[in-house]
Protein backbone atom coordinates (compact mmCIF):
# COMPACT_ATOMS: atom_id res chain seq x y z
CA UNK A 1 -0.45 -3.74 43.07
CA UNK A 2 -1.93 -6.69 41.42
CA UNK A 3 -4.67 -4.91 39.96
CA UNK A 4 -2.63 -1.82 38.76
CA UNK A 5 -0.43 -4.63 37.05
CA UNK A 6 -3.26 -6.62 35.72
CA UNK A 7 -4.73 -3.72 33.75
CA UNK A 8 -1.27 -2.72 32.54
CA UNK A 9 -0.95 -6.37 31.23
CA UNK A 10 -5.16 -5.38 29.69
CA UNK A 11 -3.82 -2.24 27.94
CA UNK A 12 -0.65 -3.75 26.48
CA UNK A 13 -2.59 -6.37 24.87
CA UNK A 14 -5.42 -4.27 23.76
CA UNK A 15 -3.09 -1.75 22.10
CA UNK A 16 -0.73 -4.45 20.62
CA UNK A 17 -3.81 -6.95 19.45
CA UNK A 18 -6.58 -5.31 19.06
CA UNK A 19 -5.94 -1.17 18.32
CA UNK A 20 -5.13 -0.49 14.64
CA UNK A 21 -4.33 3.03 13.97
CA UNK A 22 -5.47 4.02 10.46
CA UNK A 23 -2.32 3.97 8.65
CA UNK A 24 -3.44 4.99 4.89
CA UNK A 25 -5.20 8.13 5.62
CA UNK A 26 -4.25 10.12 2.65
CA UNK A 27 -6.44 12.09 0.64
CA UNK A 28 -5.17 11.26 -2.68
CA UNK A 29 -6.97 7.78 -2.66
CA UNK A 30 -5.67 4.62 -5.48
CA UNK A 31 -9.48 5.37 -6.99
CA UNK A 32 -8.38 9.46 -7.05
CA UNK A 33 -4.77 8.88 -8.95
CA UNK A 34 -6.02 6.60 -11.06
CA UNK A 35 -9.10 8.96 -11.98
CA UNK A 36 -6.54 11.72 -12.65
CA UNK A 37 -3.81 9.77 -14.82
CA UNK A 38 -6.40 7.90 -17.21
CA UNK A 39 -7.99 11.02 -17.55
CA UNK A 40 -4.81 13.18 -18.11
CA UNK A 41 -2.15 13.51 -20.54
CA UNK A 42 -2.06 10.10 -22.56
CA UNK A 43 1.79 9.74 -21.25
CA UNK A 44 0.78 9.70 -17.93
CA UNK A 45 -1.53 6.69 -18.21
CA UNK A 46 1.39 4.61 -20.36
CA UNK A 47 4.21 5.50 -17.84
CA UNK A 48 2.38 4.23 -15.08
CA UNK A 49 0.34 1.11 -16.94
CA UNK A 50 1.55 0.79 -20.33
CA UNK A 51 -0.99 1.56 -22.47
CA UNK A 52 -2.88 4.01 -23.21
CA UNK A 53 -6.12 4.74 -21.08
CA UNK A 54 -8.64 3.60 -23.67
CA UNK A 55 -6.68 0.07 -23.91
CA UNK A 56 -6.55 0.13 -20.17
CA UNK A 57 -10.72 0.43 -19.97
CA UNK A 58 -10.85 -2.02 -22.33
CA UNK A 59 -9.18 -4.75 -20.48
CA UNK A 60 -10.73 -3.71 -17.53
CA UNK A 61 -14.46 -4.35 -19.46
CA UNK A 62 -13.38 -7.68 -20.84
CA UNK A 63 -12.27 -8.91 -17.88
CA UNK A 64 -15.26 -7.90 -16.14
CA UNK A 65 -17.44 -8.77 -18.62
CA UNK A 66 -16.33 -12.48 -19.77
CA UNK A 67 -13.56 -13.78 -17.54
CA UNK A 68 -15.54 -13.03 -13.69
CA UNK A 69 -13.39 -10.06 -12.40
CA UNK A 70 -16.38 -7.89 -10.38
CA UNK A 71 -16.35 -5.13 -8.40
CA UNK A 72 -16.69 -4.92 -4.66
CA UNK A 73 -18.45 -2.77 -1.97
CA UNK A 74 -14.82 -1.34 -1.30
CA UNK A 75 -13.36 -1.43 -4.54
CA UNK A 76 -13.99 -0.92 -8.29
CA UNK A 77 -12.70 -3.24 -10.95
CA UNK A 78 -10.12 -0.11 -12.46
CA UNK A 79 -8.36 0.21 -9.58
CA UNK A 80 -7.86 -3.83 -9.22
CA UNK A 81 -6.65 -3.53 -12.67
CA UNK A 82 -4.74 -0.98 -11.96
CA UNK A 83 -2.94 -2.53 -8.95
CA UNK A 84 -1.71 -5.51 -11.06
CA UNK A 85 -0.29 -4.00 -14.16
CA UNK A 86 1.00 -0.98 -11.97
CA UNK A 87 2.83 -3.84 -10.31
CA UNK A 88 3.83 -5.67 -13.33
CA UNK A 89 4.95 -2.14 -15.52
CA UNK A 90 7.05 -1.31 -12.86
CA UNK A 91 8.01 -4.08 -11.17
CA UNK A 92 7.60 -2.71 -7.41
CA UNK A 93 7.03 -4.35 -4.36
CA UNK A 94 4.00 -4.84 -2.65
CA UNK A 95 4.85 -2.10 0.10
CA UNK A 96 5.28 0.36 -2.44
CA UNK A 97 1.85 -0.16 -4.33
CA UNK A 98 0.21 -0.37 -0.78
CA UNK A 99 1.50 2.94 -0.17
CA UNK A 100 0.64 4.37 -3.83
CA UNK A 101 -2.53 3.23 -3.53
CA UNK A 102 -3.56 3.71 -0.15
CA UNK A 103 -4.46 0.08 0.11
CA UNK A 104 -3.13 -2.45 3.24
CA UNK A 105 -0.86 -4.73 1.92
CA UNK A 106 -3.03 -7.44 2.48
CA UNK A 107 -5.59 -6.00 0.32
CA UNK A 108 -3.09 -5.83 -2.37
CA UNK A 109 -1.94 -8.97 -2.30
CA UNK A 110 -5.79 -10.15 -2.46
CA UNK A 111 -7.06 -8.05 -5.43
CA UNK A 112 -3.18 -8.49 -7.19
CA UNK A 113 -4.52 -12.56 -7.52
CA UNK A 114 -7.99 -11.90 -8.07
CA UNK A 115 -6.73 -10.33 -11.55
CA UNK A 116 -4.01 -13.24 -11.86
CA UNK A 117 -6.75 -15.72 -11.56
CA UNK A 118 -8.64 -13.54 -14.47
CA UNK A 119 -6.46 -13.46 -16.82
CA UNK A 120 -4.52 -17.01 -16.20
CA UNK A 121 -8.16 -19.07 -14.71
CA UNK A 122 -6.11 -21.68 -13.46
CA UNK A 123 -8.80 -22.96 -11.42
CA UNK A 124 -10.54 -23.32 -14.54
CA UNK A 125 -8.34 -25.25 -16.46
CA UNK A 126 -6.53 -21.73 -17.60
CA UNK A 127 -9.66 -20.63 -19.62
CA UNK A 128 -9.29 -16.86 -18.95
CA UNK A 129 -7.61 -13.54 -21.37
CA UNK A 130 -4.19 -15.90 -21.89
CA UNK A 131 -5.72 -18.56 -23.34
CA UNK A 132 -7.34 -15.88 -26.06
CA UNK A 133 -4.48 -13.59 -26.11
CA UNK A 134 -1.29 -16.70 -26.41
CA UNK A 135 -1.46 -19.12 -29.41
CA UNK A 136 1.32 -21.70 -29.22
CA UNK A 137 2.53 -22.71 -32.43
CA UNK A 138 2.26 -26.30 -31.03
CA UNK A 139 -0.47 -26.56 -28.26
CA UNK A 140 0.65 -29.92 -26.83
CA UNK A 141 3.61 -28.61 -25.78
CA UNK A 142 5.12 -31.74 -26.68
CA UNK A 143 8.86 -30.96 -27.26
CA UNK A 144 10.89 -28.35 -25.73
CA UNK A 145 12.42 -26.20 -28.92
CA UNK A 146 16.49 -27.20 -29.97
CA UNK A 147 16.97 -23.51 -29.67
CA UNK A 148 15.89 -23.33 -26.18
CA UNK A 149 17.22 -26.73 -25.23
CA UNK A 150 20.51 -25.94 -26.42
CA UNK A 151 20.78 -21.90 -25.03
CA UNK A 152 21.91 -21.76 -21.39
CA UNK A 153 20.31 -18.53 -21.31
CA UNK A 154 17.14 -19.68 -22.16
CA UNK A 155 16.74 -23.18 -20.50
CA UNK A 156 17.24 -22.50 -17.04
CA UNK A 157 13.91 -20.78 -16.85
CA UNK A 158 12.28 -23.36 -17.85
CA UNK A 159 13.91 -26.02 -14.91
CA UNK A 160 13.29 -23.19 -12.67
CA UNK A 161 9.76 -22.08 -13.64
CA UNK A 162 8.23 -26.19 -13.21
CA UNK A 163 8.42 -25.76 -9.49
CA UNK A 164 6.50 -21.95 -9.11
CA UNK A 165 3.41 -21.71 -10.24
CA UNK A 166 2.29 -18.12 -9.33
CA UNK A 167 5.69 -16.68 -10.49
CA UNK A 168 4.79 -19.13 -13.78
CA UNK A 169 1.13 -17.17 -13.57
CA UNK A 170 2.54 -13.96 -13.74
CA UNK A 171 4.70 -14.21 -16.33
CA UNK A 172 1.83 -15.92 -18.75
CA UNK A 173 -0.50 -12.74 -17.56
CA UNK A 174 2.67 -10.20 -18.76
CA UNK A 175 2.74 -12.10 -22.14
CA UNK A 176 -1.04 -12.41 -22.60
CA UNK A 177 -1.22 -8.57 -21.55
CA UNK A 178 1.38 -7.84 -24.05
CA UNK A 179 -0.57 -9.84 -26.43
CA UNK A 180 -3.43 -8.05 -26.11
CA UNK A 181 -1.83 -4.57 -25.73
CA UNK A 182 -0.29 -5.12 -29.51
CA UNK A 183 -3.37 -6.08 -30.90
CA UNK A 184 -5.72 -3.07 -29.42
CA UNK A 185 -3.08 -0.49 -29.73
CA UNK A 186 -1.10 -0.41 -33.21
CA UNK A 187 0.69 3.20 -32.51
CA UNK A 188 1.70 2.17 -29.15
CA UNK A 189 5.06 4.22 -28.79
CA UNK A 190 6.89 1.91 -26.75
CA UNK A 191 6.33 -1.73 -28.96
CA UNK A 192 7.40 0.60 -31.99
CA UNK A 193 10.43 1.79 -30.37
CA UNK A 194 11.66 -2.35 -29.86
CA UNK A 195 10.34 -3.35 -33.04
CA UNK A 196 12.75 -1.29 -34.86
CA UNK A 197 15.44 -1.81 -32.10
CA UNK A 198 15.39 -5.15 -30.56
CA UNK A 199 17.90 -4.27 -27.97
CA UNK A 200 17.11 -0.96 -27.07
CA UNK A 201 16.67 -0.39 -23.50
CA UNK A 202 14.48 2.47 -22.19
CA UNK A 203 14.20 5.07 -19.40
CA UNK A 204 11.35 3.94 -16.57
CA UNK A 205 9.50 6.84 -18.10
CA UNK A 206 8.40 8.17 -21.56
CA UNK A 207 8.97 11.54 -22.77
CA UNK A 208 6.24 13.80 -21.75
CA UNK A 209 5.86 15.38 -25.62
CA UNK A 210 5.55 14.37 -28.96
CA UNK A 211 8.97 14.25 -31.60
CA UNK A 212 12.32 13.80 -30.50
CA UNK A 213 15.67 14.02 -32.35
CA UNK A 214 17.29 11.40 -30.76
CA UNK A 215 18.87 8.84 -32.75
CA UNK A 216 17.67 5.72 -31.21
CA UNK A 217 20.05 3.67 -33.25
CA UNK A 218 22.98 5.25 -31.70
CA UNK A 219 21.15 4.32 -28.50
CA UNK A 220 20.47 0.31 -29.48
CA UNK A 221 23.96 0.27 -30.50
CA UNK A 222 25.43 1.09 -26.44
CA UNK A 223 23.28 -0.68 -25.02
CA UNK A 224 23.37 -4.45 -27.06
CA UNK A 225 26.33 -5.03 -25.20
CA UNK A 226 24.95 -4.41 -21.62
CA UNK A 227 22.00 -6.11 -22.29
CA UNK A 228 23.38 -9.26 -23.45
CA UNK A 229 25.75 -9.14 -20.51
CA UNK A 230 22.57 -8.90 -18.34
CA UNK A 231 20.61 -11.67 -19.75
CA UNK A 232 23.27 -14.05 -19.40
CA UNK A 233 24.36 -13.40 -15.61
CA UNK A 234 20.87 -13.91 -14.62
CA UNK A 235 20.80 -16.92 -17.05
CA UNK A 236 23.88 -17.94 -15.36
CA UNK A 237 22.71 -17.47 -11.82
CA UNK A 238 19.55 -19.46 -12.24
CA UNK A 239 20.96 -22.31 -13.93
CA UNK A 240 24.02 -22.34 -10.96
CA UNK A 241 21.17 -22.28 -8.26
CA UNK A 242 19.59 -25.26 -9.56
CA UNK A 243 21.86 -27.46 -9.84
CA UNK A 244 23.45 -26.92 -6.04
């Protein structure tokens, strides 16, 4: 009896420490999709990264080549890439990336900072694609703006965002990607679109052909309202959270 229970108590542990069942066994591999949307229709590759695929290889080169994102045995610099602006385009959750790309979520979290660090270098005194793609009218940072100071729908963020750094990260990587995005990219469909309507708020996708007849301004005009109403609730929220 005591052996029969002692190898009961083996196998338990065994199957519950040390047996991992392969759990992203999918043929359609993160390196596969990726291969088929930046070499498919151009809508394809700005739905799911937004930007075009020839912008997208071009990051990907820069940041290989001058701010020390490499390649590993088990993974190629694109689909890092990939992993981080997919996140950041569509603002999903690590679960669902891990499960898009066939990746643990471990591994995403990993290769999701390794691009962070590339593009922010805080370890290197935040040398990396921001610092090239974000010029602050004043680089000393020396006063906060009267507009800011004086919008509650502005300055919470910055009370809030002192005391995060890697949600502080990731927004300075979305505006030095945007940066950078404008400045390779002058037809870029989407920045054209909120150019000429500032409050215009899209679909998650883009229309898979060219032309449309849709009057976009009769579009900015029903949805200024909700957006403002938006921005200030979560304005609101912040600000009330911080000062419990």
């Amino acid at each position: 009896m005591e052996s029969w229970s002692s190898s009961n108590i083996a196998a338990a542990y065994y199957y519950k420490y040390m047996y991992k069942e392969p759990c992203m066994t999918s043929p359609q591999t993160g390196e596969a999709w990726m291969n088929e949307v930046l070499n498919g229709h151009h809508i394809r590759s700005v739905n799911a990264f937004r930007m075009h695929s020839h912008v997208f290889f071009k990051l990907c080169g820069k940041l290989e080549s001058r701010h020390g994102l490499k390649s590993s045995d088990r993974m190629m610099v694109v689909e890092k890439v990939g992993i981080f602006v997919y996140t950041l385009a569509l603002g999903v959750s690590n679960r669902d990336v891990s499960e898009h790309f066939q990746r643990s979520g471990e591994t995403i979290s990993r290769e999701f900072h390794e691009v962070l660090e590339a593009i922010t270098a805080r370890s290197k005194g935040y040398h990396g694609l921001a610092r090239e793609m974000i010029k602050p009218k004043d680089p000393t940072f020396q006063e906060t703006p009267a507009k800011i100071m004086n919008d509650n729908r502005y300055m919470p963020y910055f009370k809030v965002f002192r005391y995060v750094k890697t949600q502080l990260d990731v927004i300075t990587a979305a505006f030095a990607l945007h940066n950078y995005i404008r400045n390779n990219d002058k037809e870029d469909t989407v920045f054209t679109t909120f150019e000429q309507h500032p409050d215009y708020m899209g679909g998650e996708e883009l229309r898979d052909v060219r032309g449309s007849n849709a009057n976009n301004d009769d579009i900015s005009s029903a949805t200024s309202a909700k957006m403002k109403q938006i921005r200030n609730d979560i304005a609101t929220s912040i600000w009330n959270a911080r000062r419990r």
